[in-house]
PDB file of N, CA and C in Angstrom:
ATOM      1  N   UNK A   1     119.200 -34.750 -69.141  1.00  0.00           N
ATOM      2  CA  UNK A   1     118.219 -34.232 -70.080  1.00  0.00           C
ATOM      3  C   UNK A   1     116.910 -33.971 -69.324  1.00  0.00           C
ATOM      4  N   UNK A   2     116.560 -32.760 -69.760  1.00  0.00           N
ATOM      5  CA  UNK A   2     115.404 -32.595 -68.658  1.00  0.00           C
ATOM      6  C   UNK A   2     114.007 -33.502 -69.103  1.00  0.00           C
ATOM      7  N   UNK A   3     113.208 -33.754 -68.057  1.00  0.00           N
ATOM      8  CA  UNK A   3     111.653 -34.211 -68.327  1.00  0.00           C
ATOM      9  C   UNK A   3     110.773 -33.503 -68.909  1.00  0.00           C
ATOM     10  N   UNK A   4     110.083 -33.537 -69.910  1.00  0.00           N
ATOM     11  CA  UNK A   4     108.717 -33.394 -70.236  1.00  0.00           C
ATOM     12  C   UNK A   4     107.549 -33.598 -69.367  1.00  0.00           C
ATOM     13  N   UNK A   5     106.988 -32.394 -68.540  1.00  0.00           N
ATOM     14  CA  UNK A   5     105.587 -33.104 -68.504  1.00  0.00           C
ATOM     15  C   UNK A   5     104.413 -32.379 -68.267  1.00  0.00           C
ATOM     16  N   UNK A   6     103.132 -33.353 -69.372  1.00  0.00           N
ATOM     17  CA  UNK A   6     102.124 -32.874 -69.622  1.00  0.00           C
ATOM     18  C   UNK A   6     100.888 -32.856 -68.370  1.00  0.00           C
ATOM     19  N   UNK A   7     100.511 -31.936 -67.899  1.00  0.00           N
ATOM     20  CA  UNK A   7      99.529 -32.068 -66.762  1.00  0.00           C
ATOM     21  C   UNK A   7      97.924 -30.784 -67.669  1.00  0.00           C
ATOM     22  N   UNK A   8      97.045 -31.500 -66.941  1.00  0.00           N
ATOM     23  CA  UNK A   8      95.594 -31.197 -66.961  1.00  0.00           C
ATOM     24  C   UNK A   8      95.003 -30.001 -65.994  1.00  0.00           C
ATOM     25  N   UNK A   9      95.251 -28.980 -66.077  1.00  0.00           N
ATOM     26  CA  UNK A   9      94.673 -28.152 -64.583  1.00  0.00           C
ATOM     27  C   UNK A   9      93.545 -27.679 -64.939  1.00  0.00           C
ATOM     28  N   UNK A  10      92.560 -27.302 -63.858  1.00  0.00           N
ATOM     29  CA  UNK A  10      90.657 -26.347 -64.468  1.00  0.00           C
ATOM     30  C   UNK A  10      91.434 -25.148 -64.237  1.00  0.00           C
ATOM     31  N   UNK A  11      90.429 -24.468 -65.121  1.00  0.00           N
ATOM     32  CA  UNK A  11      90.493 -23.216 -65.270  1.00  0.00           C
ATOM     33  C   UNK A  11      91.203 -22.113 -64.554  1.00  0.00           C
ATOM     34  N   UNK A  12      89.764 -22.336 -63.143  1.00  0.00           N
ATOM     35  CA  UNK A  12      90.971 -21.026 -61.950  1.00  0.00           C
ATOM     36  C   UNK A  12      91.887 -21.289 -61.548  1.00  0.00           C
ATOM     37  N   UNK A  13      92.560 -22.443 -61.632  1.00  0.00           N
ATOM     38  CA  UNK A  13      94.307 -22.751 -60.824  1.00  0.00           C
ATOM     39  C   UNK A  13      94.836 -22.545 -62.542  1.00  0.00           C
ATOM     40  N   UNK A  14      94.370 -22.345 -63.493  1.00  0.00           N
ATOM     41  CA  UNK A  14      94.871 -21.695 -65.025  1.00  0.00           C
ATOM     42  C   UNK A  14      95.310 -20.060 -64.511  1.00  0.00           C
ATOM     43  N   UNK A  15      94.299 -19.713 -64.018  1.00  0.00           N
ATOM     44  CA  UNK A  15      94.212 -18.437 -64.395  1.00  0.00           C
ATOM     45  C   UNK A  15      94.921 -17.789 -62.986  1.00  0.00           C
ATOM     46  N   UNK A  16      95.481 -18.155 -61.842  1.00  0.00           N
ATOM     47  CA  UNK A  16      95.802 -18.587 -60.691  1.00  0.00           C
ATOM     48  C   UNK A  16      97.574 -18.503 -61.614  1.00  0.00           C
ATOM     49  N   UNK A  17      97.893 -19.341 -62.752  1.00  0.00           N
ATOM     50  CA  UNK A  17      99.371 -19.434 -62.767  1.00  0.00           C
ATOM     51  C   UNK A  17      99.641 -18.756 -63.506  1.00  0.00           C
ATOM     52  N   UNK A  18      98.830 -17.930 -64.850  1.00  0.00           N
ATOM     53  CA  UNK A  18      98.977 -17.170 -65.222  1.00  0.00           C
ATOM     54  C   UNK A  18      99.060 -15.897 -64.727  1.00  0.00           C
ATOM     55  N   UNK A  19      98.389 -15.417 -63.392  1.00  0.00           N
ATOM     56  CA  UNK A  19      98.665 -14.080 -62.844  1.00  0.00           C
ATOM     57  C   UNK A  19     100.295 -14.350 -62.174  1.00  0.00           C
ATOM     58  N   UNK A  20     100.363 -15.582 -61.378  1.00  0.00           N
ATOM     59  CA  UNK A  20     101.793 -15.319 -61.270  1.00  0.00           C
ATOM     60  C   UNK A  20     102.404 -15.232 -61.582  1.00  0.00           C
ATOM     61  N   UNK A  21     102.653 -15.853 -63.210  1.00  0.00           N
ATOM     62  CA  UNK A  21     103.372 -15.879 -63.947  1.00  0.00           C
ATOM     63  C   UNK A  21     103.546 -14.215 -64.687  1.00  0.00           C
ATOM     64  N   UNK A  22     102.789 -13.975 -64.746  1.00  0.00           N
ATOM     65  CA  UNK A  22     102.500 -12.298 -65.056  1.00  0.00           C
ATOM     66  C   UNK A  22     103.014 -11.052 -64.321  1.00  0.00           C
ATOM     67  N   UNK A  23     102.857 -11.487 -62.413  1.00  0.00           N
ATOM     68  CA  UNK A  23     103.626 -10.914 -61.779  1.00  0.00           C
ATOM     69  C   UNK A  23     105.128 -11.088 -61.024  1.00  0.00           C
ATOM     70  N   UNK A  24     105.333 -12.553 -61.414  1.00  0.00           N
ATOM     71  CA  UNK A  24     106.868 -12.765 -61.540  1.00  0.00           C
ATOM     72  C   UNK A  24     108.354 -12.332 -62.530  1.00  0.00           C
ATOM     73  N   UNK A  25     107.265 -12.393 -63.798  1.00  0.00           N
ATOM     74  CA  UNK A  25     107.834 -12.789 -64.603  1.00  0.00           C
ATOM     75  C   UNK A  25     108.587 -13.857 -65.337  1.00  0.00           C
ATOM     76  N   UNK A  26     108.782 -14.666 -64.726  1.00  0.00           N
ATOM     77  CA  UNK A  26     108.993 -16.438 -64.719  1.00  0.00           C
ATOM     78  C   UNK A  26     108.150 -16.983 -65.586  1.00  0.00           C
ATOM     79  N   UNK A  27     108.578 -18.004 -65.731  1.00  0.00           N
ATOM     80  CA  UNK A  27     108.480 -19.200 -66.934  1.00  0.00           C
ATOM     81  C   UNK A  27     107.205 -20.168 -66.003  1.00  0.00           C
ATOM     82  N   UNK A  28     105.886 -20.158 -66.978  1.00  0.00           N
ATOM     83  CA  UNK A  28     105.085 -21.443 -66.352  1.00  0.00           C
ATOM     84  C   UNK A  28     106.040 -22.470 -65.402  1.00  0.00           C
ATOM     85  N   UNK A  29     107.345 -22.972 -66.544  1.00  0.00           N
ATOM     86  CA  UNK A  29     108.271 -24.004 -66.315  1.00  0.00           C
ATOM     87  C   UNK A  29     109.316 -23.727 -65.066  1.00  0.00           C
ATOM     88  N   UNK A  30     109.382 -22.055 -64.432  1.00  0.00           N
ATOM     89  CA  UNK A  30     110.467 -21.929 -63.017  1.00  0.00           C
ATOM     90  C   UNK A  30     109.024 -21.992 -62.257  1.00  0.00           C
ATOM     91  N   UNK A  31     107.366 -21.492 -62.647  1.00  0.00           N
ATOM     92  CA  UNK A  31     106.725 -21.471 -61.706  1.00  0.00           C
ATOM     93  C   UNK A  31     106.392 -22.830 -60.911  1.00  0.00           C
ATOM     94  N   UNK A  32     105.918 -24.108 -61.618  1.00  0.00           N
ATOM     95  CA  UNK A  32     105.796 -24.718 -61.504  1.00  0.00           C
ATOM     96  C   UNK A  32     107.444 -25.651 -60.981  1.00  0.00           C
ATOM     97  N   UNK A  33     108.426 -26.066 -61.529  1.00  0.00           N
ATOM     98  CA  UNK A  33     110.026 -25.926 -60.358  1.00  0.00           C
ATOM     99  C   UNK A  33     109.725 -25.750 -59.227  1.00  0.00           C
ATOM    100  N   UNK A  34     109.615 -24.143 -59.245  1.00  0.00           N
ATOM    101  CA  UNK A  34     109.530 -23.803 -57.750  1.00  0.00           C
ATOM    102  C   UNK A  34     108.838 -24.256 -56.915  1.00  0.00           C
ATOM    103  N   UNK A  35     107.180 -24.799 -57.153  1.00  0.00           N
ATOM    104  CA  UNK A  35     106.408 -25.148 -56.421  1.00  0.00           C
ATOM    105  C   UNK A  35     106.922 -26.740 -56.194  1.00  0.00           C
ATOM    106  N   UNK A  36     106.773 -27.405 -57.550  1.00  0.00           N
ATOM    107  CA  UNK A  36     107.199 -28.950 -56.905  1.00  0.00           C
ATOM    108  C   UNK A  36     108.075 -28.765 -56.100  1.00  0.00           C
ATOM    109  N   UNK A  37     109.303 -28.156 -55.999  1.00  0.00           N
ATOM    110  CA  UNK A  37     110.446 -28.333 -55.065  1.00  0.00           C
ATOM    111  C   UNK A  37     110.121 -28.159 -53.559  1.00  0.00           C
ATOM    112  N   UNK A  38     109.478 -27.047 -53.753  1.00  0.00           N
ATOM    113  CA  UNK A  38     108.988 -26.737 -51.650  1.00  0.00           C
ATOM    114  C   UNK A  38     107.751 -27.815 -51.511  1.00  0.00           C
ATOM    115  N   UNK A  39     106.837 -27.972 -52.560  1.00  0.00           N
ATOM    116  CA  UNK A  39     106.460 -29.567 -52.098  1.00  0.00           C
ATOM    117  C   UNK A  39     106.863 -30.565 -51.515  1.00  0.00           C
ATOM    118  N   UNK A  40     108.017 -31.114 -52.380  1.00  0.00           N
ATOM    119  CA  UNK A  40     108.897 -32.175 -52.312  1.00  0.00           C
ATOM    120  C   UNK A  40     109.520 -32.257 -51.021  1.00  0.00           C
ATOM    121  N   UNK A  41     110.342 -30.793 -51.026  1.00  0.00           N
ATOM    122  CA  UNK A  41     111.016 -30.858 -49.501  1.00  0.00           C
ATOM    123  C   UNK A  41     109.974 -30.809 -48.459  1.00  0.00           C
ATOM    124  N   UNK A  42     108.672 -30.381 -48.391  1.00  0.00           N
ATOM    125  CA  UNK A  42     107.884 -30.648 -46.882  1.00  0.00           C
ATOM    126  C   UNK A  42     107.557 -31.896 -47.068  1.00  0.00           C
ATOM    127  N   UNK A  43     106.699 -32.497 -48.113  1.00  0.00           N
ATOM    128  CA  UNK A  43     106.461 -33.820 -48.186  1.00  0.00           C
ATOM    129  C   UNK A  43     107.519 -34.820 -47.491  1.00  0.00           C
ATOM    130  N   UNK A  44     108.621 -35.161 -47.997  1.00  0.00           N
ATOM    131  CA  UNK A  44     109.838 -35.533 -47.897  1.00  0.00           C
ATOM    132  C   UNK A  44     110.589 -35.293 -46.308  1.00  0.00           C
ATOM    133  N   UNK A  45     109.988 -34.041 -45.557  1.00  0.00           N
ATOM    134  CA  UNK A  45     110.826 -33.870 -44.838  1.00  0.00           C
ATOM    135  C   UNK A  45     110.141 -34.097 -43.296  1.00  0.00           C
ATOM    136  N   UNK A  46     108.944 -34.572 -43.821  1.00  0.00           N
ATOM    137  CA  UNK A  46     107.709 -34.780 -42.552  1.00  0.00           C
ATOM    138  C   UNK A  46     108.450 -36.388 -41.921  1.00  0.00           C
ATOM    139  N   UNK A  47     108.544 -36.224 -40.973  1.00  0.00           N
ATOM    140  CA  UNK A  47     108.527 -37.679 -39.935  1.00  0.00           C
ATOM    141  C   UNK A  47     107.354 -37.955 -39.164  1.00  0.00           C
ATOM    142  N   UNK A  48     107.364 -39.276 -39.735  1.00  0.00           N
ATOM    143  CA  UNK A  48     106.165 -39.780 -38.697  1.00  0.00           C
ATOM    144  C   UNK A  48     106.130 -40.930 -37.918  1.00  0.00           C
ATOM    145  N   UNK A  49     105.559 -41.414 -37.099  1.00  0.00           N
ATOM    146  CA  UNK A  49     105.811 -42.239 -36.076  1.00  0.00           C
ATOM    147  C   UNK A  49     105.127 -43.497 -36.684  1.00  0.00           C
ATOM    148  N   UNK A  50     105.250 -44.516 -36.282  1.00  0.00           N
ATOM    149  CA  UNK A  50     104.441 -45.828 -36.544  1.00  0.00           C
ATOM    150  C   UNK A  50     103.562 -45.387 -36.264  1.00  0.00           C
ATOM    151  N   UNK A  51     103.001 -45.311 -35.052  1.00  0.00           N
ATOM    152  CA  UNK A  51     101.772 -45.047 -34.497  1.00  0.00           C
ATOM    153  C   UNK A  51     100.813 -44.087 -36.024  1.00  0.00           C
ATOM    154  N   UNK A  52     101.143 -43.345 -36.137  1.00  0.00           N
ATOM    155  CA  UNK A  52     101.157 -42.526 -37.091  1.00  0.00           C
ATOM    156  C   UNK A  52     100.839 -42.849 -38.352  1.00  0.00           C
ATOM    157  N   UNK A  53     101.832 -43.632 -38.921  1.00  0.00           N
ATOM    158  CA  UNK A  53     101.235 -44.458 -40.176  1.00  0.00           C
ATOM    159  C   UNK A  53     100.148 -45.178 -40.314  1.00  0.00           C
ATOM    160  N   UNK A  54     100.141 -45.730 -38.830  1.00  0.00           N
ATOM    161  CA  UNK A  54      99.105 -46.927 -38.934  1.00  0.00           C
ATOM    162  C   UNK A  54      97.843 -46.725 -38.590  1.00  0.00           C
ATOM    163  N   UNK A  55      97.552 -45.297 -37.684  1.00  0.00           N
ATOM    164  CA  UNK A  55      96.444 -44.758 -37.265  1.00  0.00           C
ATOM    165  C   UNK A  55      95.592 -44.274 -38.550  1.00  0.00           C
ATOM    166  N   UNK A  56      96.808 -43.858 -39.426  1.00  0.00           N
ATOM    167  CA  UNK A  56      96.349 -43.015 -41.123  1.00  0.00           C
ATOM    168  C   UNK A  56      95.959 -44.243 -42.328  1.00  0.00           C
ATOM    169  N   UNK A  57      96.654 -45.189 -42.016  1.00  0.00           N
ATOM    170  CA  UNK A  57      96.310 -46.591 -43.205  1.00  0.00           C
ATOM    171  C   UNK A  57      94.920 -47.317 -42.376  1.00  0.00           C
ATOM    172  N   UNK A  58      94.770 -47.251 -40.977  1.00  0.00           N
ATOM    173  CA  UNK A  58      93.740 -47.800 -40.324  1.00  0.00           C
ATOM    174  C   UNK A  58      93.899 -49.409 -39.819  1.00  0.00           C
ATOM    175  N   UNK A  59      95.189 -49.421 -39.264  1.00  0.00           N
ATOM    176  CA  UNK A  59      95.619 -50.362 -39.091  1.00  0.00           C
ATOM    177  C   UNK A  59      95.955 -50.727 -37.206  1.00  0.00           C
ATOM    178  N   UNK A  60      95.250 -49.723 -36.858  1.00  0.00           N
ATOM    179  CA  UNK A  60      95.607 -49.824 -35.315  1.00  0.00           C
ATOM    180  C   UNK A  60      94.064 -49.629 -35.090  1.00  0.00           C
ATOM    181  N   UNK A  61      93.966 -50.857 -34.034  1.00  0.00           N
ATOM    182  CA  UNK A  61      92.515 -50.938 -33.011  1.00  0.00           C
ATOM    183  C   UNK A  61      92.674 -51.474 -31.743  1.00  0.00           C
ATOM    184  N   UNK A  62      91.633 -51.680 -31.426  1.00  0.00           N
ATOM    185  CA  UNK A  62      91.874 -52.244 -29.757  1.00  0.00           C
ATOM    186  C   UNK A  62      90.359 -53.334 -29.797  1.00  0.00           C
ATOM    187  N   UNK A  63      90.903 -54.097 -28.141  1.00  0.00           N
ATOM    188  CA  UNK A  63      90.123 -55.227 -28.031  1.00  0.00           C
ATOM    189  C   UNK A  63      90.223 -55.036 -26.614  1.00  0.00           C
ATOM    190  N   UNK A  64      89.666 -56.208 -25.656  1.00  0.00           N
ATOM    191  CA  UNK A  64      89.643 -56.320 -24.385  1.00  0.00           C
ATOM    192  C   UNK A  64      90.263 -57.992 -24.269  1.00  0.00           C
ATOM    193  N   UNK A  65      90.702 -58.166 -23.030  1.00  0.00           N
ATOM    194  CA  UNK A  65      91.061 -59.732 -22.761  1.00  0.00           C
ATOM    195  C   UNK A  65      91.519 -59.303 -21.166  1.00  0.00           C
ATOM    196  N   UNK A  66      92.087 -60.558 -21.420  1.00  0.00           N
ATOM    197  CA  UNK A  66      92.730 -60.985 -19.824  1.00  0.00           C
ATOM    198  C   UNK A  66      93.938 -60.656 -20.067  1.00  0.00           C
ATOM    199  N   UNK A  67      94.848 -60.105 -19.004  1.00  0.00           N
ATOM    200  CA  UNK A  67      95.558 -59.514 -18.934  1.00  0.00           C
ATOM    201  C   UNK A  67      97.000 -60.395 -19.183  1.00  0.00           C
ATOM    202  N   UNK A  68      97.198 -61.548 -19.556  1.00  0.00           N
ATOM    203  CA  UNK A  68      98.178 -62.110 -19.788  1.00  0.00           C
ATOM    204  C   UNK A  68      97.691 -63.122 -21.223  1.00  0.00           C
ATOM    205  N   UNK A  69      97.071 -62.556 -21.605  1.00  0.00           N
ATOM    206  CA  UNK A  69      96.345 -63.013 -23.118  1.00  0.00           C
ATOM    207  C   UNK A  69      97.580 -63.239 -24.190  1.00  0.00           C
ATOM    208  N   UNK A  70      98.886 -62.143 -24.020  1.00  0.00           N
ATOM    209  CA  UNK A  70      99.946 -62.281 -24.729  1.00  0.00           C
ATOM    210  C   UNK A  70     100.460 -63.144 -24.361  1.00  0.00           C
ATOM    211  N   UNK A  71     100.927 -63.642 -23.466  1.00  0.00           N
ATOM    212  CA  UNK A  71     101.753 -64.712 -23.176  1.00  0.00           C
ATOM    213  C   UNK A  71     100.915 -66.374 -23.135  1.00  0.00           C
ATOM    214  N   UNK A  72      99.631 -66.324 -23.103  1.00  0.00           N
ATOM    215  CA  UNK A  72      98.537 -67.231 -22.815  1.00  0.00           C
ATOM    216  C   UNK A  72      97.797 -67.487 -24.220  1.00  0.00           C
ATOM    217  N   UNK A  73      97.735 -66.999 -25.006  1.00  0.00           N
ATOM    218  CA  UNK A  73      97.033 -66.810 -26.600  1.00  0.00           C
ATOM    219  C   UNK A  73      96.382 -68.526 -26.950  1.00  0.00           C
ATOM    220  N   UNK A  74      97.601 -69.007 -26.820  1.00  0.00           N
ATOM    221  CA  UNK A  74      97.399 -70.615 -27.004  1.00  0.00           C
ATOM    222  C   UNK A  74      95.868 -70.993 -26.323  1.00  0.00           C
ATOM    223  N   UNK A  75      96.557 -70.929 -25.216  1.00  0.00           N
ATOM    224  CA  UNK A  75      95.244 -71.490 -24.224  1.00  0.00           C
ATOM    225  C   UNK A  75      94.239 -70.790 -23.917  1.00  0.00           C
ATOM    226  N   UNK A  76      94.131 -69.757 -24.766  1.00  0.00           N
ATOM    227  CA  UNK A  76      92.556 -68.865 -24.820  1.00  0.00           C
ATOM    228  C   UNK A  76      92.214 -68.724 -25.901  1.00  0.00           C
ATOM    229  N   UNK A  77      92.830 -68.854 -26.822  1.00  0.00           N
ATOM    230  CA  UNK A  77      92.254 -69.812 -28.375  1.00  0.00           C
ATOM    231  C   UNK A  77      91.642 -71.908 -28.088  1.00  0.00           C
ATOM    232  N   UNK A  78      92.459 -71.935 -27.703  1.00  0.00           N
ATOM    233  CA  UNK A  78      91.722 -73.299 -27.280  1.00  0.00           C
ATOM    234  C   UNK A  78      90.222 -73.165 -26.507  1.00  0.00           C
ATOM    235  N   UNK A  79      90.229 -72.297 -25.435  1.00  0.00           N
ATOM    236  CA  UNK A  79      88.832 -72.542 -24.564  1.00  0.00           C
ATOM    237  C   UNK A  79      88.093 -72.012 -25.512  1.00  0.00           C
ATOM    238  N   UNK A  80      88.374 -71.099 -26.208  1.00  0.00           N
ATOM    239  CA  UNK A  80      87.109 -70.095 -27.044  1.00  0.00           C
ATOM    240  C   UNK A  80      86.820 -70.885 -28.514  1.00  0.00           C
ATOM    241  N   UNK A  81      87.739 -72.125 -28.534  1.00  0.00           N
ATOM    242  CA  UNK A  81      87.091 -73.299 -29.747  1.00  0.00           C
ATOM    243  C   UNK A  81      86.675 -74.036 -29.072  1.00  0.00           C
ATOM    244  N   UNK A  82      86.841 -74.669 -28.016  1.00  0.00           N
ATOM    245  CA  UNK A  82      86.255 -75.655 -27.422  1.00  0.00           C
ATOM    246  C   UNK A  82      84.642 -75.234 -26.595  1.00  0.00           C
ATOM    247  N   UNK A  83      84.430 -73.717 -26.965  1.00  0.00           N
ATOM    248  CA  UNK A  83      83.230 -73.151 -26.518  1.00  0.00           C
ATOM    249  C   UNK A  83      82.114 -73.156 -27.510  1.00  0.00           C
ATOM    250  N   UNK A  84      83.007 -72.919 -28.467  1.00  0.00           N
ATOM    251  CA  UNK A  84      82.254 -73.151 -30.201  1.00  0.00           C
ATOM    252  C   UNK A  84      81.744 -74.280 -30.755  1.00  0.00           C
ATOM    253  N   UNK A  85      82.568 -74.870 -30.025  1.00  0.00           N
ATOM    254  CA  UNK A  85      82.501 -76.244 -30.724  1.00  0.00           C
ATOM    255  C   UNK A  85      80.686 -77.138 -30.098  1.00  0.00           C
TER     256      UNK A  85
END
């Protein structure tokens, strides 16, 4: 059973679907079809990398350390409380 649905548009994207609709001949309802669908499929069909996601959510930064800081974390969290302290 198909969906119902009610959407809000301004004026010039009104008057924007009415000329197409005018020079298609098509239904508000195939104009709008048509568009969600080639939406859907680029939306849908984009790949993106981690890097990518996380650069766009803002989830990737940088810092400086010593070069074995990954394997050492422990014991350079310790000196840098025991500096605080």
């Amino acid at each position: 059973m198909p969906t119902r649905i009610n959407a809000r548009i301004d004026d010039d994207l009104s008057r924007q679907l009415e000329e197409l609709r005018r020079r298609s001949g098509q239904t508000v309802t195939e104009i709008i079809e048509a568009a969600l669908r080639a939406w859907t499929k680029e939306q849908l069909g984009k790949k993106h990398s981690a890097a990518q996601v996380f650069a766009s959510t803002g989830f990737i930064g940088s810092g400086e350390g010593p070069r074995d800081l990954a394997r050492n974390s422990k014991k350079y969290l310790a000196e840098s409380l025991k500096r605080k302290a």
